[in-house]
N, C-alpha and C. Protein backbone atom coordinates (compact mmCIF):
# COMPACT_ATOMS: atom_id res chain seq x y z
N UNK A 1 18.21 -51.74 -59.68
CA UNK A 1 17.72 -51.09 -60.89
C UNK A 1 16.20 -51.11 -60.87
N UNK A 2 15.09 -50.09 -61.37
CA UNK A 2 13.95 -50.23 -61.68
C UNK A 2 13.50 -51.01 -62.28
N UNK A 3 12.30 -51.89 -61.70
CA UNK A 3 11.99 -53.09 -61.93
C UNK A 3 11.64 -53.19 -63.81
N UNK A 4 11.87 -53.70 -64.47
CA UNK A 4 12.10 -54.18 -65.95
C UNK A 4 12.94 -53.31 -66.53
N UNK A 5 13.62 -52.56 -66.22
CA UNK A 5 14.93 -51.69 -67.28
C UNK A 5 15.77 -52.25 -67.45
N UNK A 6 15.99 -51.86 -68.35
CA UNK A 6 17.47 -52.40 -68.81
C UNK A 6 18.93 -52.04 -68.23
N UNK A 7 19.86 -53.18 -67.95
CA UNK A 7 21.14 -52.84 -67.66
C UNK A 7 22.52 -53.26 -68.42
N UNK A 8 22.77 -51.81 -68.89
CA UNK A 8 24.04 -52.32 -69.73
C UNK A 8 25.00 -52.88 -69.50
N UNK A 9 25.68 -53.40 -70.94
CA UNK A 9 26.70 -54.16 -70.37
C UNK A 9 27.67 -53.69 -70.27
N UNK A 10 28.85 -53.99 -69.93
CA UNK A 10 30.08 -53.20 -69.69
C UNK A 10 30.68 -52.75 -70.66
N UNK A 11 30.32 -53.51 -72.06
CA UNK A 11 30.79 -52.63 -73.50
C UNK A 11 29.55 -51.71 -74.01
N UNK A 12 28.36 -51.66 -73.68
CA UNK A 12 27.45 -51.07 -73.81
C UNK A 12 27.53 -49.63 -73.09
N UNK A 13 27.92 -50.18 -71.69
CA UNK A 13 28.14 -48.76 -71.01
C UNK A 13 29.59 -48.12 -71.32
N UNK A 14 30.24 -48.46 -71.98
CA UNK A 14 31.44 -47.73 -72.35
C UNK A 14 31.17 -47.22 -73.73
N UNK A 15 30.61 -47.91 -74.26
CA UNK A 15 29.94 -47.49 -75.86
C UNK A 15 29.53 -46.16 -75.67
N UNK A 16 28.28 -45.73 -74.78
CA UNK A 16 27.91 -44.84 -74.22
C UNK A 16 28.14 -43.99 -73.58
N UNK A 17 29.31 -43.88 -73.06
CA UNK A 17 30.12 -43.09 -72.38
C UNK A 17 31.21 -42.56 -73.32
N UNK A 18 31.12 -43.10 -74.48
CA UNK A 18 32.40 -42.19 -75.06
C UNK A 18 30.71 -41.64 -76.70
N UNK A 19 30.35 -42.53 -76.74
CA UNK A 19 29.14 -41.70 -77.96
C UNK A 19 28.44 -40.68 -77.38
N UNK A 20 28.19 -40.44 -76.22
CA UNK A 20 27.34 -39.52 -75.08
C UNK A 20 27.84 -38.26 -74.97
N UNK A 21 29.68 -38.39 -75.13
CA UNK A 21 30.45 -37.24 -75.17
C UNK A 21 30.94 -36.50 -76.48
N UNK A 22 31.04 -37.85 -77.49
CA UNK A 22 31.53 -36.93 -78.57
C UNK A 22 30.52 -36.08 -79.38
N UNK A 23 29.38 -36.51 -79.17
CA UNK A 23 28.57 -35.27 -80.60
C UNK A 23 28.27 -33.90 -79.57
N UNK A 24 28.62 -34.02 -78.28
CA UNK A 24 28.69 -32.97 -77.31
C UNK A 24 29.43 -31.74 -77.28
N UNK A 25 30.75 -32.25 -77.78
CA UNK A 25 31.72 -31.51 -78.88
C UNK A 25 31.88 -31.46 -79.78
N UNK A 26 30.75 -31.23 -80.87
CA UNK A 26 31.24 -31.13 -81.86
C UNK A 26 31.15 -29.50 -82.41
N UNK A 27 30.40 -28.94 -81.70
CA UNK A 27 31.09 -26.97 -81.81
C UNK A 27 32.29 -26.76 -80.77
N UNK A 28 32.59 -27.87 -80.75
CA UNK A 28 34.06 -27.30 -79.69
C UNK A 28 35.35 -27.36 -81.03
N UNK A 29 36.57 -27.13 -80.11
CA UNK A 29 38.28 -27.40 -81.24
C UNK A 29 38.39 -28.43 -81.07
N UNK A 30 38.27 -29.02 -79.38
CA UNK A 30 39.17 -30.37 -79.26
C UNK A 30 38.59 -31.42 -79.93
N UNK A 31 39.79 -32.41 -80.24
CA UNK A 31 39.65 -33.74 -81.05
C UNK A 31 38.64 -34.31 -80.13
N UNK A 32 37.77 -35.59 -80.88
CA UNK A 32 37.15 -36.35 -79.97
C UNK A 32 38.93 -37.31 -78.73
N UNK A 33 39.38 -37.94 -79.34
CA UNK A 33 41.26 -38.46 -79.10
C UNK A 33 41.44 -37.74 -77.90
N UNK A 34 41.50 -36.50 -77.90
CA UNK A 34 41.80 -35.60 -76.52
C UNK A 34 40.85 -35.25 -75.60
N UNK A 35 39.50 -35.34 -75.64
CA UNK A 35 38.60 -35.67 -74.91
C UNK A 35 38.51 -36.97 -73.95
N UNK A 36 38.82 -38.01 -74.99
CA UNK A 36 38.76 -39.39 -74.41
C UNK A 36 39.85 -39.92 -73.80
N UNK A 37 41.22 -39.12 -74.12
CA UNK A 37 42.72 -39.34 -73.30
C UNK A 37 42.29 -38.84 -72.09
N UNK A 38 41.39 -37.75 -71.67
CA UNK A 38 40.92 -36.77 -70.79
C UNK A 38 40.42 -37.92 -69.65
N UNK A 39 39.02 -38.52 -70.41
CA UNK A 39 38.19 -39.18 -69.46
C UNK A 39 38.63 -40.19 -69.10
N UNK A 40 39.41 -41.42 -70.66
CA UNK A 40 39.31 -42.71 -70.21
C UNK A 40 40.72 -42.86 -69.41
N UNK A 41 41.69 -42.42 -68.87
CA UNK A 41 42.28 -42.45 -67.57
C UNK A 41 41.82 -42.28 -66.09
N UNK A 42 41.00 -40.96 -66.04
CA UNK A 42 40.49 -40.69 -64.67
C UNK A 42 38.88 -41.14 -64.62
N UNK A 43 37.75 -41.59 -65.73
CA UNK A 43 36.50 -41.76 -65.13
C UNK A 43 36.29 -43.33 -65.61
N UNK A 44 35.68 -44.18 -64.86
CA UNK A 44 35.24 -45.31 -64.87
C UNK A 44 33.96 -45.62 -64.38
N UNK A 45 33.36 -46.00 -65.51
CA UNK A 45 32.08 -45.97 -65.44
C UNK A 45 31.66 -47.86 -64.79
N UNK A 46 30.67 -47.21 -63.89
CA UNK A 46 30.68 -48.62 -62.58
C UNK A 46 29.31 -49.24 -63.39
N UNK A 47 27.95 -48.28 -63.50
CA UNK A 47 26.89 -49.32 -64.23
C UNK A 47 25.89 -48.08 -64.59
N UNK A 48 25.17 -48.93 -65.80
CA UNK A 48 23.98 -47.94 -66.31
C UNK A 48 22.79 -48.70 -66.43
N UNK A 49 21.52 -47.92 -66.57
CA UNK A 49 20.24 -48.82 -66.11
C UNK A 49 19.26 -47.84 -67.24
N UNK A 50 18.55 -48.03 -68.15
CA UNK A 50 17.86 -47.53 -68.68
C UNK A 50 16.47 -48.09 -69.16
N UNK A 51 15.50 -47.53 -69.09
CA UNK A 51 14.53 -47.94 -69.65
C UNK A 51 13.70 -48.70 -70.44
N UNK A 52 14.13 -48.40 -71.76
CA UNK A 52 14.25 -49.44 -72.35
C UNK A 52 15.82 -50.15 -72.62
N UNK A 53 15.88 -51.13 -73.88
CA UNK A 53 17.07 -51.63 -74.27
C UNK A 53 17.69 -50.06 -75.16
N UNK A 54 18.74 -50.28 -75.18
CA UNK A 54 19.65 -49.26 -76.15
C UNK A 54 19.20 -49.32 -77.87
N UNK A 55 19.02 -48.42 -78.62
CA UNK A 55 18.63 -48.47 -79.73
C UNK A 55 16.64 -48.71 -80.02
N UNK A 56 16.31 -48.77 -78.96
CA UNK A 56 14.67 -49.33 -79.30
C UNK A 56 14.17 -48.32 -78.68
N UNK A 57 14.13 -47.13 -78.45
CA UNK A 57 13.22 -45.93 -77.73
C UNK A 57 12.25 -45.37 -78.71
N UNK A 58 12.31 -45.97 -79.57
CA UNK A 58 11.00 -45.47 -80.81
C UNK A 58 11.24 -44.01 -81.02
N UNK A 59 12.48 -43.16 -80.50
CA UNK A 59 11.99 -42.12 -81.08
C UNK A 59 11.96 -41.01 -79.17
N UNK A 60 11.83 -42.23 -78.54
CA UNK A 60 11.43 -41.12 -77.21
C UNK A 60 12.43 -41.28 -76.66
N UNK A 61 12.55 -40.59 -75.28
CA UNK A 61 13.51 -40.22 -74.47
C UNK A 61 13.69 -41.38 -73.95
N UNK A 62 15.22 -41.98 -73.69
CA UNK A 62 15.07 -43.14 -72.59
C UNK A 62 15.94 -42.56 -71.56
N UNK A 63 14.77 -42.54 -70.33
CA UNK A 63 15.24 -42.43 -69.06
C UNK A 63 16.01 -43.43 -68.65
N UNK A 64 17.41 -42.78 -67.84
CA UNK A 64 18.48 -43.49 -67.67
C UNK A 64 18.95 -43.17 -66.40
N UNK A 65 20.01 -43.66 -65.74
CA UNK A 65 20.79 -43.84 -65.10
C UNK A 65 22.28 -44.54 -64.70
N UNK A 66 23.25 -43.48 -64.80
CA UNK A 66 24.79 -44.18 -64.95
C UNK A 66 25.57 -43.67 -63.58
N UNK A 67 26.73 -44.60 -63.26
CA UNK A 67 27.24 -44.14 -62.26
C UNK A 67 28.82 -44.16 -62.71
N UNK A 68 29.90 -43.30 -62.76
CA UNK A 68 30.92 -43.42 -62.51
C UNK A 68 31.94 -43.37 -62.11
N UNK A 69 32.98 -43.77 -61.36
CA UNK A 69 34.10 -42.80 -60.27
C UNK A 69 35.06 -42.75 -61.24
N UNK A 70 35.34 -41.10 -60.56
CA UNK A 70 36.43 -40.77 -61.08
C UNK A 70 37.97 -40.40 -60.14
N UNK A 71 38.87 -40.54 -60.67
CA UNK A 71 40.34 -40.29 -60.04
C UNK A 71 40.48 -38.95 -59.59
N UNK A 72 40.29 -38.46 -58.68
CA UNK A 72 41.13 -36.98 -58.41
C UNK A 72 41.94 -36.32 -58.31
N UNK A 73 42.66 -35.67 -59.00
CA UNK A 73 43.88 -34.97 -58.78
C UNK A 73 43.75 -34.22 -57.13
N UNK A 74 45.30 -34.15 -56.80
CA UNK A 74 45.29 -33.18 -55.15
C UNK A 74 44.94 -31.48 -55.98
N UNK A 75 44.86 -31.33 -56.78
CA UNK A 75 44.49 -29.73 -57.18
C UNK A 75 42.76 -29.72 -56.98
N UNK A 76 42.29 -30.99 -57.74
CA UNK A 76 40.56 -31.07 -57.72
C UNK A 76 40.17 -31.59 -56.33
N UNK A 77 41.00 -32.07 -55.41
CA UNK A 77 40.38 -32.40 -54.35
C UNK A 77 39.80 -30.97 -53.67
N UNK A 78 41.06 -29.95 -53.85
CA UNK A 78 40.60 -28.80 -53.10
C UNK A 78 38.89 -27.89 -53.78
N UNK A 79 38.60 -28.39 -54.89
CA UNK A 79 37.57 -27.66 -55.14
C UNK A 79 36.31 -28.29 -54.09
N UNK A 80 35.36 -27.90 -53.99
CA UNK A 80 33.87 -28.39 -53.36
C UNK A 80 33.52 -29.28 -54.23
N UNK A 81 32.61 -29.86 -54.44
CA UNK A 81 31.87 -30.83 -54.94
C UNK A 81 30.90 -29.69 -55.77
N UNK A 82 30.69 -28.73 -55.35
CA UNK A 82 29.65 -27.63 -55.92
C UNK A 82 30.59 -27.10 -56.87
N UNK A 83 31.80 -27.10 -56.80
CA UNK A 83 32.72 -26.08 -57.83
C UNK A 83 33.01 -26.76 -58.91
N UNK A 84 32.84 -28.16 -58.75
CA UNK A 84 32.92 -29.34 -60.12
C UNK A 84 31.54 -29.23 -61.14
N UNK A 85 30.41 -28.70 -60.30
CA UNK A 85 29.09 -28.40 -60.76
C UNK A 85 29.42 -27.19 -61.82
N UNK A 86 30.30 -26.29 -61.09
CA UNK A 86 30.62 -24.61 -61.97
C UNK A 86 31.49 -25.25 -63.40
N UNK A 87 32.55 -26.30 -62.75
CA UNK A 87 33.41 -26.78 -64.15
C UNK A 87 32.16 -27.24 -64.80
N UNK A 88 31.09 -28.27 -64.93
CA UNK A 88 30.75 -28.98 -65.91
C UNK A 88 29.72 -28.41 -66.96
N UNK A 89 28.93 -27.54 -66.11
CA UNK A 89 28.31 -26.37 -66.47
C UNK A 89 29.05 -25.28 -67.97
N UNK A 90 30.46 -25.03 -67.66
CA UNK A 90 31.00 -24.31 -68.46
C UNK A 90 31.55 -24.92 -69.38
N UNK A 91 31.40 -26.44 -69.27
CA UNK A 91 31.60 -27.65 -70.65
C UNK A 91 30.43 -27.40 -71.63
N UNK A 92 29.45 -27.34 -70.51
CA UNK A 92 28.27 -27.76 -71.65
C UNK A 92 27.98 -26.59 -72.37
N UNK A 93 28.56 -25.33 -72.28
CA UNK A 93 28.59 -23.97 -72.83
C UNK A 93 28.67 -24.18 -74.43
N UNK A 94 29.89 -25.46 -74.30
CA UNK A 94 30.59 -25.86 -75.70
C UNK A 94 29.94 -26.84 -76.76
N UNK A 95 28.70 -27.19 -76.26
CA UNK A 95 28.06 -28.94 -76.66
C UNK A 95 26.77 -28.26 -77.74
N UNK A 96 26.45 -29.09 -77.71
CA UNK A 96 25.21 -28.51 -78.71
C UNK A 96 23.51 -28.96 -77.71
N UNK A 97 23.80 -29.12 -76.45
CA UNK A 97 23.33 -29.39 -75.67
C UNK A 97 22.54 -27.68 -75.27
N UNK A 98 21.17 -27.63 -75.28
CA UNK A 98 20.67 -26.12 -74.65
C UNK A 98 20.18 -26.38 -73.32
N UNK A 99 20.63 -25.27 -72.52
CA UNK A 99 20.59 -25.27 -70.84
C UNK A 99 19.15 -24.27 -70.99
N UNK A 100 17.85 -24.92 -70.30
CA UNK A 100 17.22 -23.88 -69.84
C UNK A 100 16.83 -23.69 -68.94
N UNK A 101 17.56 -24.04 -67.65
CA UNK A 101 17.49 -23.80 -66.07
C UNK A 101 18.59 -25.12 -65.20
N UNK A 102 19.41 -23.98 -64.57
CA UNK A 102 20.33 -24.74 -63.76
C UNK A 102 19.76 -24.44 -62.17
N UNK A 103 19.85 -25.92 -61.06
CA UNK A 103 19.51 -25.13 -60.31
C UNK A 103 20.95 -25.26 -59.14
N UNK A 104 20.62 -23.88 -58.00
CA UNK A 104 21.80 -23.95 -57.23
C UNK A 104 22.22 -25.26 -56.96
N UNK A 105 23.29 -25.74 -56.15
CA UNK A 105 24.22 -26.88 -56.08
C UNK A 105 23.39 -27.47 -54.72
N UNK A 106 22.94 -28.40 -54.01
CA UNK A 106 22.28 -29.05 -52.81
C UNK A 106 22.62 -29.79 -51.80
N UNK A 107 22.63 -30.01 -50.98
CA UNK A 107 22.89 -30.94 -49.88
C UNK A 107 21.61 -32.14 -49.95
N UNK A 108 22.20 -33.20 -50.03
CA UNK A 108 21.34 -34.30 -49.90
C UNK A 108 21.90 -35.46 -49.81
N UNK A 109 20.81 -36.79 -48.97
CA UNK A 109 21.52 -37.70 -47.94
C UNK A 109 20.94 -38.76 -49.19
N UNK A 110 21.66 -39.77 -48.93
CA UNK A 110 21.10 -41.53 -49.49
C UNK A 110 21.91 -41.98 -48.65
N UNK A 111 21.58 -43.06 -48.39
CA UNK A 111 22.03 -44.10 -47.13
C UNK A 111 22.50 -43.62 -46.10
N UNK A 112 22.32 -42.34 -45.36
CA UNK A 112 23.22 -41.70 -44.74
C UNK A 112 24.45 -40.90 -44.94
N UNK A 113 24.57 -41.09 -46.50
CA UNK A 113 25.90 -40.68 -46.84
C UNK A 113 25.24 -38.83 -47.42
N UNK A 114 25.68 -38.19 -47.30
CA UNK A 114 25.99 -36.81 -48.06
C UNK A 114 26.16 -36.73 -49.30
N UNK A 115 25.76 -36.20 -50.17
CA UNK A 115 26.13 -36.07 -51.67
C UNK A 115 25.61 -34.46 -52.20
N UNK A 116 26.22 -33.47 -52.85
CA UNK A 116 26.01 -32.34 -53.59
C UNK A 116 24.93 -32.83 -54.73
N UNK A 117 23.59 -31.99 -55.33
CA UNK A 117 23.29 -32.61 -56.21
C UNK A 117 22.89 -31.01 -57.31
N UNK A 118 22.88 -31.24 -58.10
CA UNK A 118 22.25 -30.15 -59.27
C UNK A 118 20.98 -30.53 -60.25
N UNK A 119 20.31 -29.83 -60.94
CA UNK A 119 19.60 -30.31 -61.45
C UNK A 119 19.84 -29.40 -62.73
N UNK A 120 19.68 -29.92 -63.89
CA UNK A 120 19.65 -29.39 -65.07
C UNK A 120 18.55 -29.34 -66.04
N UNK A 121 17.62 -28.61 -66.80
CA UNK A 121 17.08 -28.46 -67.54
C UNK A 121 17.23 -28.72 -68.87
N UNK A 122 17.16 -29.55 -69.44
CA UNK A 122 18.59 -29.65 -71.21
C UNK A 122 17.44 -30.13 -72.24
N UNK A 123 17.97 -29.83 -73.32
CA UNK A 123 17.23 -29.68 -74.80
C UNK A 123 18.71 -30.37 -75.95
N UNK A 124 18.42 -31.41 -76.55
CA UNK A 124 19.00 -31.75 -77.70
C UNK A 124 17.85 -32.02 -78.61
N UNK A 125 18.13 -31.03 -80.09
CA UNK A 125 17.43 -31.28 -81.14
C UNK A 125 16.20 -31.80 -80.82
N UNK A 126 15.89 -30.32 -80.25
CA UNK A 126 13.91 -30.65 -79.47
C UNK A 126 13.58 -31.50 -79.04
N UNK A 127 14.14 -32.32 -77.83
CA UNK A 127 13.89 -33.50 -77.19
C UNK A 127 14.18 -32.49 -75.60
N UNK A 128 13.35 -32.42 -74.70
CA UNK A 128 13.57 -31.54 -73.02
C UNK A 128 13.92 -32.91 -72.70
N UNK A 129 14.34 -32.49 -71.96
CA UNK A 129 14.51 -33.26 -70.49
C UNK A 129 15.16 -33.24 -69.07
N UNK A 130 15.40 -33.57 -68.39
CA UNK A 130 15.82 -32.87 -66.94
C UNK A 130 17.01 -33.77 -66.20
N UNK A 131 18.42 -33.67 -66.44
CA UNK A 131 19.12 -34.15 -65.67
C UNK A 131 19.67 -34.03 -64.20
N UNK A 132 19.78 -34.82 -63.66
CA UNK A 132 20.06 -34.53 -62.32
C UNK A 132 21.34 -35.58 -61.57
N UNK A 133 22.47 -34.34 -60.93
CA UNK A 133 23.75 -34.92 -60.96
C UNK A 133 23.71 -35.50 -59.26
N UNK A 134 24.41 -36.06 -58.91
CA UNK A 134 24.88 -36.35 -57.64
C UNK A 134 26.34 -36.74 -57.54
N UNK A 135 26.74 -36.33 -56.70
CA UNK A 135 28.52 -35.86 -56.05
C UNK A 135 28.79 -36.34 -54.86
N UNK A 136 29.50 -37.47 -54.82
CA UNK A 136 30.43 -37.48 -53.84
C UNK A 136 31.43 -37.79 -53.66
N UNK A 137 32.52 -37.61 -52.80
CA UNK A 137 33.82 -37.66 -52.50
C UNK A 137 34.08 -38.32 -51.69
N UNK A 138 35.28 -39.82 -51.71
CA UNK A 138 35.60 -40.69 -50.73
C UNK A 138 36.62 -39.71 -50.03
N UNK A 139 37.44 -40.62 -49.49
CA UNK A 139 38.18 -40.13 -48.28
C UNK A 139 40.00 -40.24 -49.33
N UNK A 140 39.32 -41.10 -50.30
CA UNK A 140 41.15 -41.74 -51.16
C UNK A 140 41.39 -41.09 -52.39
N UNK A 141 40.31 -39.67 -52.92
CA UNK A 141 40.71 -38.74 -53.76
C UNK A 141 40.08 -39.34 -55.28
N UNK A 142 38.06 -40.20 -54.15
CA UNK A 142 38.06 -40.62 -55.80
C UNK A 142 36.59 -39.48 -55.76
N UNK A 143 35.92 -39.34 -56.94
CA UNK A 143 34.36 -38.64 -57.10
C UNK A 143 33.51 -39.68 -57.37
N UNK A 144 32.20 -40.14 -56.77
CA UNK A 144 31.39 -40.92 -57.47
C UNK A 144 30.21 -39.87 -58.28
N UNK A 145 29.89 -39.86 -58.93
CA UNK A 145 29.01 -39.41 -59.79
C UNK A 145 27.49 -40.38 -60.24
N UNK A 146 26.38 -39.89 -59.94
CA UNK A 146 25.09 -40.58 -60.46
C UNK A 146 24.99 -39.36 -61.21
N UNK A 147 24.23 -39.51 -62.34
CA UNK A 147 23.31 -38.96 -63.33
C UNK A 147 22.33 -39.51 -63.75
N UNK A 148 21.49 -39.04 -63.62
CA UNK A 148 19.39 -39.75 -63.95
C UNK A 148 19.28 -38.65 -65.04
N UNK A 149 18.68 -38.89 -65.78
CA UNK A 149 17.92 -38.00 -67.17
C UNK A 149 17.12 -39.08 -67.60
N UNK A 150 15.36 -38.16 -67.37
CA UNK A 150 14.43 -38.35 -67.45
C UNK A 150 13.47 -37.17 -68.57
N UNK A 151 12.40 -37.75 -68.75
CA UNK A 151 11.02 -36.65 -69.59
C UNK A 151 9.78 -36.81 -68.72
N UNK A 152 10.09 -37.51 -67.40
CA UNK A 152 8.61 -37.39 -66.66
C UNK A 152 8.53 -38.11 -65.81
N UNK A 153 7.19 -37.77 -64.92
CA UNK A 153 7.63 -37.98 -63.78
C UNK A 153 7.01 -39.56 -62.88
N UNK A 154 7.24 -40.20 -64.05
CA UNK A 154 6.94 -41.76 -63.31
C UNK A 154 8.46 -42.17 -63.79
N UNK A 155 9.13 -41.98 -64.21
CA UNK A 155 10.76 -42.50 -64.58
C UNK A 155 11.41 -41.45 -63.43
N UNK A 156 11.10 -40.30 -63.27
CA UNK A 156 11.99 -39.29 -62.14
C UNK A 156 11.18 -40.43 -60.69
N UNK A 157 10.69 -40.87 -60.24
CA UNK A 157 9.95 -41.46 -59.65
C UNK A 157 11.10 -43.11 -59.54
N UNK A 158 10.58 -43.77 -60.52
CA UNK A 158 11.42 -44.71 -60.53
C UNK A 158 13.36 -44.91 -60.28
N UNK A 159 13.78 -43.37 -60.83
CA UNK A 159 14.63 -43.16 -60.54
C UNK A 159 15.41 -42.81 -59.74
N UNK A 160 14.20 -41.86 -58.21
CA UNK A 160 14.67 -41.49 -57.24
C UNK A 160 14.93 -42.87 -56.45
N UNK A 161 13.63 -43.66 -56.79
CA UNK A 161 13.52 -45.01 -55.87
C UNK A 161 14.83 -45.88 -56.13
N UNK A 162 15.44 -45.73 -57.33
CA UNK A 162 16.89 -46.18 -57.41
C UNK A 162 18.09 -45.68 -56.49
N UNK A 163 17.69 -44.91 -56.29
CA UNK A 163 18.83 -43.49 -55.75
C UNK A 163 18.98 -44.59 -54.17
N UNK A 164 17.46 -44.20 -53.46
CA UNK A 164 17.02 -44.37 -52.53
C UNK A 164 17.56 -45.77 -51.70
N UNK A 165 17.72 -46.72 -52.80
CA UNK A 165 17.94 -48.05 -52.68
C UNK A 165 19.62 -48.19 -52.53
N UNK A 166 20.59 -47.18 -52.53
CA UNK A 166 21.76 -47.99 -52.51
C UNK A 166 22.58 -47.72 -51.47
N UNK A 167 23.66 -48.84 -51.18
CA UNK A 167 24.31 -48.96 -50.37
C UNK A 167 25.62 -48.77 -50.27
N UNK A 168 25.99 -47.82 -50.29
CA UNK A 168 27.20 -46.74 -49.81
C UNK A 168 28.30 -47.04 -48.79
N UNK A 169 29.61 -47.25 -49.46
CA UNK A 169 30.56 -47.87 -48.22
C UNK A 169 31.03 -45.63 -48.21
N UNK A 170 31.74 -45.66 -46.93
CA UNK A 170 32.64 -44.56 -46.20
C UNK A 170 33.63 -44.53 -46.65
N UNK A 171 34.14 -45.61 -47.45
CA UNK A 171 35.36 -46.05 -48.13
C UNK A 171 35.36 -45.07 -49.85
């Protein structure tokens, strides 16, 4: 993790993983209940690292970082790693989340390993900031997922150097 950030705890990062999603839908139909039957079977969130502590950002953006694997169905194995980019994209259609630049889907290495990455442009209730996904696929039908969302570029900085730092089984 970047040297003095914070790392949540395992009820912290689940706290966050289900508050992160529901005001996301709230111009959607579905229940928050059927959202979270959705995720909390297939995604498990491994760890999150943020900036400051949770609740103390004064107001500003806290640059973050979460990682979680998810279960794959044999139907989602057959998509690309880029075509999960096209699904999540057409989620956020529904959120109250504003897109103002997606970029194409990428090839890029950490530890040697391969990973798809995207980058997103996003706006909640006049706050920018720039998320950026990373994708990869084991061999046993699971997805690991990083997401960094940052407002600048000594946290995009600190955050790549996170990226940079980890150690990746083939498994």
């Amino acid at each position: 993790k970047p040297d003095g950030w914070y790392k949540m705890t395992d009820d912290e990062l689940q706290s966050v993983f289900q508050v992160a999603i529901g005001p996301l839908f709230s111009n959607n139909n579905r229940s928050l209940s059927e959202i979270f039957n959705i995720t909390s079977d297939s995604v498990i969130p491994l760890f999150g690292f943020s900036k400051y502590q949770l609740g103390i950002q004064n107001g500003k953006f806290n640059p973050n970082i979460n990682a979680v694997v998810s279960k794959l169905t044999d139907e989602e194995m057959k998509e690309s790693e880029c075509d999960s980019f096209i699904g999540s994209n057409k989620l956020l259609q529904d959120t109250l989340l504003a897109t103002t630049d997606i970029s194409n889907c990428a090839e890029v290495n950490f530890d040697g390993k391969t990973f798809f990455s995207q980058i997103k442009h996003l706006s909640v209730n006049g706050v920018n900031f720039t998320q950026v996904q990373f994708i990869r696929r084991s061999k046993h039908n699971y997805s690991f997922t990083f997401t960094m969302g940052y407002d600048d570029e000594i946290s995009k900085s600190e955050l790549d150097n996170t990226m940079n730092t980890l150690k990746l089984s083939d498994e």
